[in-house]
PDB file of N, CA and C in Angstrom:
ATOM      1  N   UNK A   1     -17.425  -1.459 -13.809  1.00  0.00           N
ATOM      2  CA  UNK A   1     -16.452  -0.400 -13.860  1.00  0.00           C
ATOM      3  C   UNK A   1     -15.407  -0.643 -12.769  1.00  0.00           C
ATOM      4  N   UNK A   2     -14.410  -0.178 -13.092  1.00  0.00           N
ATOM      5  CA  UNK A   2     -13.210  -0.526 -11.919  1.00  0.00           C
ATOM      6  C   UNK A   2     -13.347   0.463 -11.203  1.00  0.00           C
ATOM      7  N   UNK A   3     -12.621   0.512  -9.955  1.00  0.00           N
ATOM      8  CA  UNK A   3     -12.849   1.882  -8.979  1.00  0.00           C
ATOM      9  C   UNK A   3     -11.266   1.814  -8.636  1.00  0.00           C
ATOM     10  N   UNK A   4     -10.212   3.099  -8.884  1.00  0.00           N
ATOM     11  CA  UNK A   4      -9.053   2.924  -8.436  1.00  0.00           C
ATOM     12  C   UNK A   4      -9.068   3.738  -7.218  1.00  0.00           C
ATOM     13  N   UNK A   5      -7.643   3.458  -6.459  1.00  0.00           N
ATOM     14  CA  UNK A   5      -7.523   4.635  -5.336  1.00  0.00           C
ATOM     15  C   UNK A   5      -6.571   5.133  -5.662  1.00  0.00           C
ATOM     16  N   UNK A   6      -6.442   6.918  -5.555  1.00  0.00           N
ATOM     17  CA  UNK A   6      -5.160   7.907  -5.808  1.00  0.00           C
ATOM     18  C   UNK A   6      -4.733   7.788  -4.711  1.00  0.00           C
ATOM     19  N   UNK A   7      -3.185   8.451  -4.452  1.00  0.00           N
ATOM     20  CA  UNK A   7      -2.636   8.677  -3.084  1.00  0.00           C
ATOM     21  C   UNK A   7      -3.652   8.560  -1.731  1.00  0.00           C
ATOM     22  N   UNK A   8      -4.699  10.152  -1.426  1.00  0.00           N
ATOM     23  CA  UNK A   8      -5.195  10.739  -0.838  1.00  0.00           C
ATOM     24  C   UNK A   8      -6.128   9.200  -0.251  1.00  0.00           C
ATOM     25  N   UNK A   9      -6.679   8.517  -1.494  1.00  0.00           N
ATOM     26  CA  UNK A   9      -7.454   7.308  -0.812  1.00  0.00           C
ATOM     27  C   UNK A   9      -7.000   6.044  -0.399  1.00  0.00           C
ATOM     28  N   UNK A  10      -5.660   6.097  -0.468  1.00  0.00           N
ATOM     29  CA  UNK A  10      -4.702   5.363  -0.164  1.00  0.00           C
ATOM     30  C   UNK A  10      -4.356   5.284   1.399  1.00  0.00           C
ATOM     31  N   UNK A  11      -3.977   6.584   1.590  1.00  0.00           N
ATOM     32  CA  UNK A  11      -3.862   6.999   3.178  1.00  0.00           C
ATOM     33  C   UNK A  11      -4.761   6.640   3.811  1.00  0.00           C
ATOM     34  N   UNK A  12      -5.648   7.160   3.383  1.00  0.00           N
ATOM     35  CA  UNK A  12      -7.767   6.529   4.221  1.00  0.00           C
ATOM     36  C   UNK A  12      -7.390   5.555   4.311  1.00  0.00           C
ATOM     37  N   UNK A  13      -7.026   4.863   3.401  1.00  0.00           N
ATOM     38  CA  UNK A  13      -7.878   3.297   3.330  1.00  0.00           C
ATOM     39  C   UNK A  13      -6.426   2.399   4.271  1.00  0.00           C
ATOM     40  N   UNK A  14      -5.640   2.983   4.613  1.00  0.00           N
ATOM     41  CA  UNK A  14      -4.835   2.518   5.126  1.00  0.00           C
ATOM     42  C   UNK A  14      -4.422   2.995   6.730  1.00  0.00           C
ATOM     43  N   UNK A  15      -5.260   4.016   7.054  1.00  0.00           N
ATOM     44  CA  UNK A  15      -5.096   5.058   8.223  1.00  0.00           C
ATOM     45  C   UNK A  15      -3.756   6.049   8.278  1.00  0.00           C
ATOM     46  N   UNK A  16      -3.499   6.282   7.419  1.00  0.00           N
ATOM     47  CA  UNK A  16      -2.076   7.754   7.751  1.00  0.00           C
ATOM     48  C   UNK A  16      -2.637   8.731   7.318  1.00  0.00           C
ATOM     49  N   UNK A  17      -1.812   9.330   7.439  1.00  0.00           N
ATOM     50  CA  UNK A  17      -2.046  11.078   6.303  1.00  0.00           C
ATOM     51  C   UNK A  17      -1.233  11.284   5.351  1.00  0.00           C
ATOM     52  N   UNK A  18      -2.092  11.328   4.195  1.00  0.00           N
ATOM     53  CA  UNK A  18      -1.524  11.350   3.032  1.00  0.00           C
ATOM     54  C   UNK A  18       0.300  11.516   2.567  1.00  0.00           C
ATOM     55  N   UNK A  19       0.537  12.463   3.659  1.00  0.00           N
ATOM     56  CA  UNK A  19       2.253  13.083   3.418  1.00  0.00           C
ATOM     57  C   UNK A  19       2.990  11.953   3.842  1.00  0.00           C
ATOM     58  N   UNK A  20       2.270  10.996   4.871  1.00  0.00           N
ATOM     59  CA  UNK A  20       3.250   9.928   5.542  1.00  0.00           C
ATOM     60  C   UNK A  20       3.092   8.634   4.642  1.00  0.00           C
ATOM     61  N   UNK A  21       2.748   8.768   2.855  1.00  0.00           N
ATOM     62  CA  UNK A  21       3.006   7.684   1.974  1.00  0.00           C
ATOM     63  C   UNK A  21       4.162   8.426   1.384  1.00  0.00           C
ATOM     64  N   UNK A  22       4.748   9.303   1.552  1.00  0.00           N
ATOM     65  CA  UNK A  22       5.721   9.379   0.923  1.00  0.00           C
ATOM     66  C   UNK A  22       7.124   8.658   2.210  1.00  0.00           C
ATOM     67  N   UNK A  23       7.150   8.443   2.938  1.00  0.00           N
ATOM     68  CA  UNK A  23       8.137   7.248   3.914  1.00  0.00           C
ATOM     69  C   UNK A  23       8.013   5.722   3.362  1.00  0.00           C
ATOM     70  N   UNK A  24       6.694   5.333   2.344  1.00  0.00           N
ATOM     71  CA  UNK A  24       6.669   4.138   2.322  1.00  0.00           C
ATOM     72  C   UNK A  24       7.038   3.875   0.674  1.00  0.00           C
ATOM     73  N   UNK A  25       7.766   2.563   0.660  1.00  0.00           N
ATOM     74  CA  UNK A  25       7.437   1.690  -1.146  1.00  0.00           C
ATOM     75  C   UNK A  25       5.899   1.142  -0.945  1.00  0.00           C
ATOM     76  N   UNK A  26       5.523   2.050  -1.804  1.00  0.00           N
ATOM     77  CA  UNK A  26       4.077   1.640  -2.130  1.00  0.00           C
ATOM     78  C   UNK A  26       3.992   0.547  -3.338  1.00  0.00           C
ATOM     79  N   UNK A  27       3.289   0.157  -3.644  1.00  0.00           N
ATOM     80  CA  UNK A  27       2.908  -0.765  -4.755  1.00  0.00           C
ATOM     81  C   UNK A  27       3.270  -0.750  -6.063  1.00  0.00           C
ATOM     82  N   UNK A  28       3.530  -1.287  -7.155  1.00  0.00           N
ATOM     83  CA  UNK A  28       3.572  -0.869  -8.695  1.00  0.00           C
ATOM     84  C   UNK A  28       1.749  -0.258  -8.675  1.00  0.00           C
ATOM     85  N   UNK A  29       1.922   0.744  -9.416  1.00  0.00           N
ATOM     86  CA  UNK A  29       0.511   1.141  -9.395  1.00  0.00           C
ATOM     87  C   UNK A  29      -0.067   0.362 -10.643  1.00  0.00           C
ATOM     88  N   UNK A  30      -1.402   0.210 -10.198  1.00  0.00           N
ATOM     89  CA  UNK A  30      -2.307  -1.122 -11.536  1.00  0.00           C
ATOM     90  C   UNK A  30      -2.771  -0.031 -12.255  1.00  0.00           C
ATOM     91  N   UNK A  31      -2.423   1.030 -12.605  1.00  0.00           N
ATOM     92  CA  UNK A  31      -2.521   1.932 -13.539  1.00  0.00           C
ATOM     93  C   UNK A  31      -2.376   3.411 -13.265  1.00  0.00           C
ATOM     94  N   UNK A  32      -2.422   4.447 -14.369  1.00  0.00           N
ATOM     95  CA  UNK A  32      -1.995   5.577 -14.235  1.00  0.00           C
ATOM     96  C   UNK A  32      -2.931   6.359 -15.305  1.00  0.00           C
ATOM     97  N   UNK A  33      -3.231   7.459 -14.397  1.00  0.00           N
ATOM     98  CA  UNK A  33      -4.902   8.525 -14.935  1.00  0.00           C
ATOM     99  C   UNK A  33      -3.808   9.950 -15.123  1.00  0.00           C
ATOM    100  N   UNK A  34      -3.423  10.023 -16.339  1.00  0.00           N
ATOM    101  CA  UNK A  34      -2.897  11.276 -16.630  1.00  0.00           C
ATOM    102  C   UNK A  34      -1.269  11.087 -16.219  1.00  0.00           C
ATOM    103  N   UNK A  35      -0.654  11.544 -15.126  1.00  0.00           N
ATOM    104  CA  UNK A  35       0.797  11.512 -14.705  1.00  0.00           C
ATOM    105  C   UNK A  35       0.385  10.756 -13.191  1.00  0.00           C
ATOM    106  N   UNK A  36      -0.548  10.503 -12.967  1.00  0.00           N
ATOM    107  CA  UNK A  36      -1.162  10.246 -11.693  1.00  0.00           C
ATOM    108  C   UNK A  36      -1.165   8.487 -11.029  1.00  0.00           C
ATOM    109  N   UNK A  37      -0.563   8.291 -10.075  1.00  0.00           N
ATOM    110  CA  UNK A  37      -0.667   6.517 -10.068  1.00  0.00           C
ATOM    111  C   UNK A  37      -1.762   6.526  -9.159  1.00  0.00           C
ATOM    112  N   UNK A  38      -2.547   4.924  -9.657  1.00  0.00           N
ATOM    113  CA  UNK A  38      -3.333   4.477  -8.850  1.00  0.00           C
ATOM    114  C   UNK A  38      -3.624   3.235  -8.762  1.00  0.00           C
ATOM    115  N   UNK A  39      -4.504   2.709  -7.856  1.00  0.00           N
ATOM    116  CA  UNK A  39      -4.113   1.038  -7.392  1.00  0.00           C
ATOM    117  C   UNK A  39      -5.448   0.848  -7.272  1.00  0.00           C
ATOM    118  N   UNK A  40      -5.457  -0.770  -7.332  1.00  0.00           N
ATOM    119  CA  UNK A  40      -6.980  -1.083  -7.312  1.00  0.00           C
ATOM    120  C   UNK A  40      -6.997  -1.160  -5.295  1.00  0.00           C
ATOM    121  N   UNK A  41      -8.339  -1.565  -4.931  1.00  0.00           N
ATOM    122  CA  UNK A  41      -8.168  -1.853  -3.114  1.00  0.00           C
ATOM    123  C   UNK A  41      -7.760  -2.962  -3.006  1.00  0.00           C
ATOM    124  N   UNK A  42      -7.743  -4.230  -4.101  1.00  0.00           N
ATOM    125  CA  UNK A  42      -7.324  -5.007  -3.483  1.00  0.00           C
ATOM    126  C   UNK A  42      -5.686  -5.294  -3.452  1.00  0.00           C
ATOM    127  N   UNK A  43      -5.333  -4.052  -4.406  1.00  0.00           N
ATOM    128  CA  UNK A  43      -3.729  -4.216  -4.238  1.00  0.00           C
ATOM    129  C   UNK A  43      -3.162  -3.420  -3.222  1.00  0.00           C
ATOM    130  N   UNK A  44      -3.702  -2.720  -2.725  1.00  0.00           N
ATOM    131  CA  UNK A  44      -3.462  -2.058  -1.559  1.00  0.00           C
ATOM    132  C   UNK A  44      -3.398  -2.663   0.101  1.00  0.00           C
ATOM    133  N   UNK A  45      -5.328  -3.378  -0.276  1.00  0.00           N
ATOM    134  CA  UNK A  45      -4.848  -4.203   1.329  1.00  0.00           C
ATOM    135  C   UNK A  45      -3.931  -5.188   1.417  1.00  0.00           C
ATOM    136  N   UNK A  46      -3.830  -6.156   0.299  1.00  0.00           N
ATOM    137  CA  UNK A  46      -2.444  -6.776  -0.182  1.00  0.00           C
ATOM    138  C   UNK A  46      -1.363  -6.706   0.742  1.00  0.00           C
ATOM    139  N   UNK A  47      -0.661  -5.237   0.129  1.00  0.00           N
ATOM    140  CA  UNK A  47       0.035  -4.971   0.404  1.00  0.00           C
ATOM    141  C   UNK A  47       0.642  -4.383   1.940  1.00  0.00           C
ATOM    142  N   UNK A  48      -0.957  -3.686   2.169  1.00  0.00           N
ATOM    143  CA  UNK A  48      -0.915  -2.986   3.565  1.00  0.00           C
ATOM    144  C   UNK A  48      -0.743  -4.472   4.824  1.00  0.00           C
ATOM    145  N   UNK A  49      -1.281  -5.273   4.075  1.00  0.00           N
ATOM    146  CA  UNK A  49      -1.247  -6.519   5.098  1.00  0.00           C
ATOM    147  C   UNK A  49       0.105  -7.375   5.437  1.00  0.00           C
ATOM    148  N   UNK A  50       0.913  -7.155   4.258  1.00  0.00           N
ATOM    149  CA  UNK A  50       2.359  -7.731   4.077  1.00  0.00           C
ATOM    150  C   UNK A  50       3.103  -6.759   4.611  1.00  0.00           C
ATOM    151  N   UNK A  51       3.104  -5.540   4.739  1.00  0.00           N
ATOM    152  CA  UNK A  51       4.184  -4.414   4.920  1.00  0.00           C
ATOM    153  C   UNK A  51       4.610  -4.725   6.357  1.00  0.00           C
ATOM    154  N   UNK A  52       6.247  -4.435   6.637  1.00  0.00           N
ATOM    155  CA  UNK A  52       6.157  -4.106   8.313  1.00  0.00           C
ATOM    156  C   UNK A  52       5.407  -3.304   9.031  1.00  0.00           C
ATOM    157  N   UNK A  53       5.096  -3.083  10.322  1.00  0.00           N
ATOM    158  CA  UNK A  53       4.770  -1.824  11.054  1.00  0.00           C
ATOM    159  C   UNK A  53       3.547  -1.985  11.451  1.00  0.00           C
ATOM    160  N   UNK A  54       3.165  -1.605  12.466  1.00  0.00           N
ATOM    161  CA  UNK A  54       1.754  -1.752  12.930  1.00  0.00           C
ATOM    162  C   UNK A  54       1.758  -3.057  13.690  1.00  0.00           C
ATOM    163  N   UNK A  55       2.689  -4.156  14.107  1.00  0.00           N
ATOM    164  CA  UNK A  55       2.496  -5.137  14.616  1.00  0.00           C
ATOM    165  C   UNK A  55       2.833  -6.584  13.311  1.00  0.00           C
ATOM    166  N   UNK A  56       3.596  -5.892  12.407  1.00  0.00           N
ATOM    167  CA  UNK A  56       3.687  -6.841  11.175  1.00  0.00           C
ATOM    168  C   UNK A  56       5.029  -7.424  11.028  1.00  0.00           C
ATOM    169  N   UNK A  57       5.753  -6.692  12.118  1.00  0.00           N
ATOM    170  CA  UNK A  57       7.359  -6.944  11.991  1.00  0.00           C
ATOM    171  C   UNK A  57       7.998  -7.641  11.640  1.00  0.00           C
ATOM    172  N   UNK A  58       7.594  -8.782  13.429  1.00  0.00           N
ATOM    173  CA  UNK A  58       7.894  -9.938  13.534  1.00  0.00           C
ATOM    174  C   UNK A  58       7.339 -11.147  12.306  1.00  0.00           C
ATOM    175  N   UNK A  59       6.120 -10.645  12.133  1.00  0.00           N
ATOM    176  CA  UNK A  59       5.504 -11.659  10.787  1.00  0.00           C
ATOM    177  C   UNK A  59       6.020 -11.781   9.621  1.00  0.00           C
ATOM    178  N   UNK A  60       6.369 -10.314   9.527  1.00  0.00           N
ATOM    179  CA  UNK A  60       7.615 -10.556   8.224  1.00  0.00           C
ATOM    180  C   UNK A  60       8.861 -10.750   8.344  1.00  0.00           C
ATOM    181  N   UNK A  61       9.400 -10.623   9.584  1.00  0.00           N
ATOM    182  CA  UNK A  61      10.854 -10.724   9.909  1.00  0.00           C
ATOM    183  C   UNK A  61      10.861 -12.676   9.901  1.00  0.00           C
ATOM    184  N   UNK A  62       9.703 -13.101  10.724  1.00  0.00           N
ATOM    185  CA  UNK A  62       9.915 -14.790  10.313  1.00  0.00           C
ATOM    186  C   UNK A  62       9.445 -15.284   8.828  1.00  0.00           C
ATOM    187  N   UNK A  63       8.791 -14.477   7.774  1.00  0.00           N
ATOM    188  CA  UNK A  63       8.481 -15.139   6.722  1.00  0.00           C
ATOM    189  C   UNK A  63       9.890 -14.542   6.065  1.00  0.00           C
ATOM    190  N   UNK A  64      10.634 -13.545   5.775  1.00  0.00           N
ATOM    191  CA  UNK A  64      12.028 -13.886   5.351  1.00  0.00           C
ATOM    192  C   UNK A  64      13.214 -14.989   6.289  1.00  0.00           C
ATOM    193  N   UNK A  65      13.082 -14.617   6.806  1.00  0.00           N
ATOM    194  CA  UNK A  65      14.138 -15.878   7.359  1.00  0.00           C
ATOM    195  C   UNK A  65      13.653 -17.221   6.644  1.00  0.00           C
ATOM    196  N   UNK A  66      12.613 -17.671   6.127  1.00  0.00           N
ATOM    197  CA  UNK A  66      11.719 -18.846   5.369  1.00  0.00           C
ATOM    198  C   UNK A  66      12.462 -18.930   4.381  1.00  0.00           C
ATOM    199  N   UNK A  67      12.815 -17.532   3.806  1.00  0.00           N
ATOM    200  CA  UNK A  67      13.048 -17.530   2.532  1.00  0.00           C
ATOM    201  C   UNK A  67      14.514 -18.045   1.979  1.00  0.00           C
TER     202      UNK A  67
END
């Protein structure tokens, strides 16, 4: 069975509070339960790992300049 995460487990799994995913582009969601988006975990840490912030800045500020 797949296990998705809604918003609320999104924040967890990423450390904010829920209201502070609405500041971020979150993911294409890997599917949708009613009007509701949700993501698998591994598209999340994915993503949480690529995003700026938290010490990711510079890591992404030199992998665009690559580009």
């Amino acid at each position: 069975m797949m296990r998705y995460l809604g918003r609320t487990q999104v924040a967890h799994r990423i450390g904010v509070k829920p209201d502070t995913l609405n500041r971020y582009k979150l993911p294409e969601p890997d599917a949708m339960v009613g009007d509701k988006p949700v993501w698998l975990p591994r598209t999340v840490d994915e993503w949480n790992a690529r995003r700026p912030g938290r010490g990711n800045w510079r890591r992404h500020k030199a992998a665009r300049a690559g580009d």
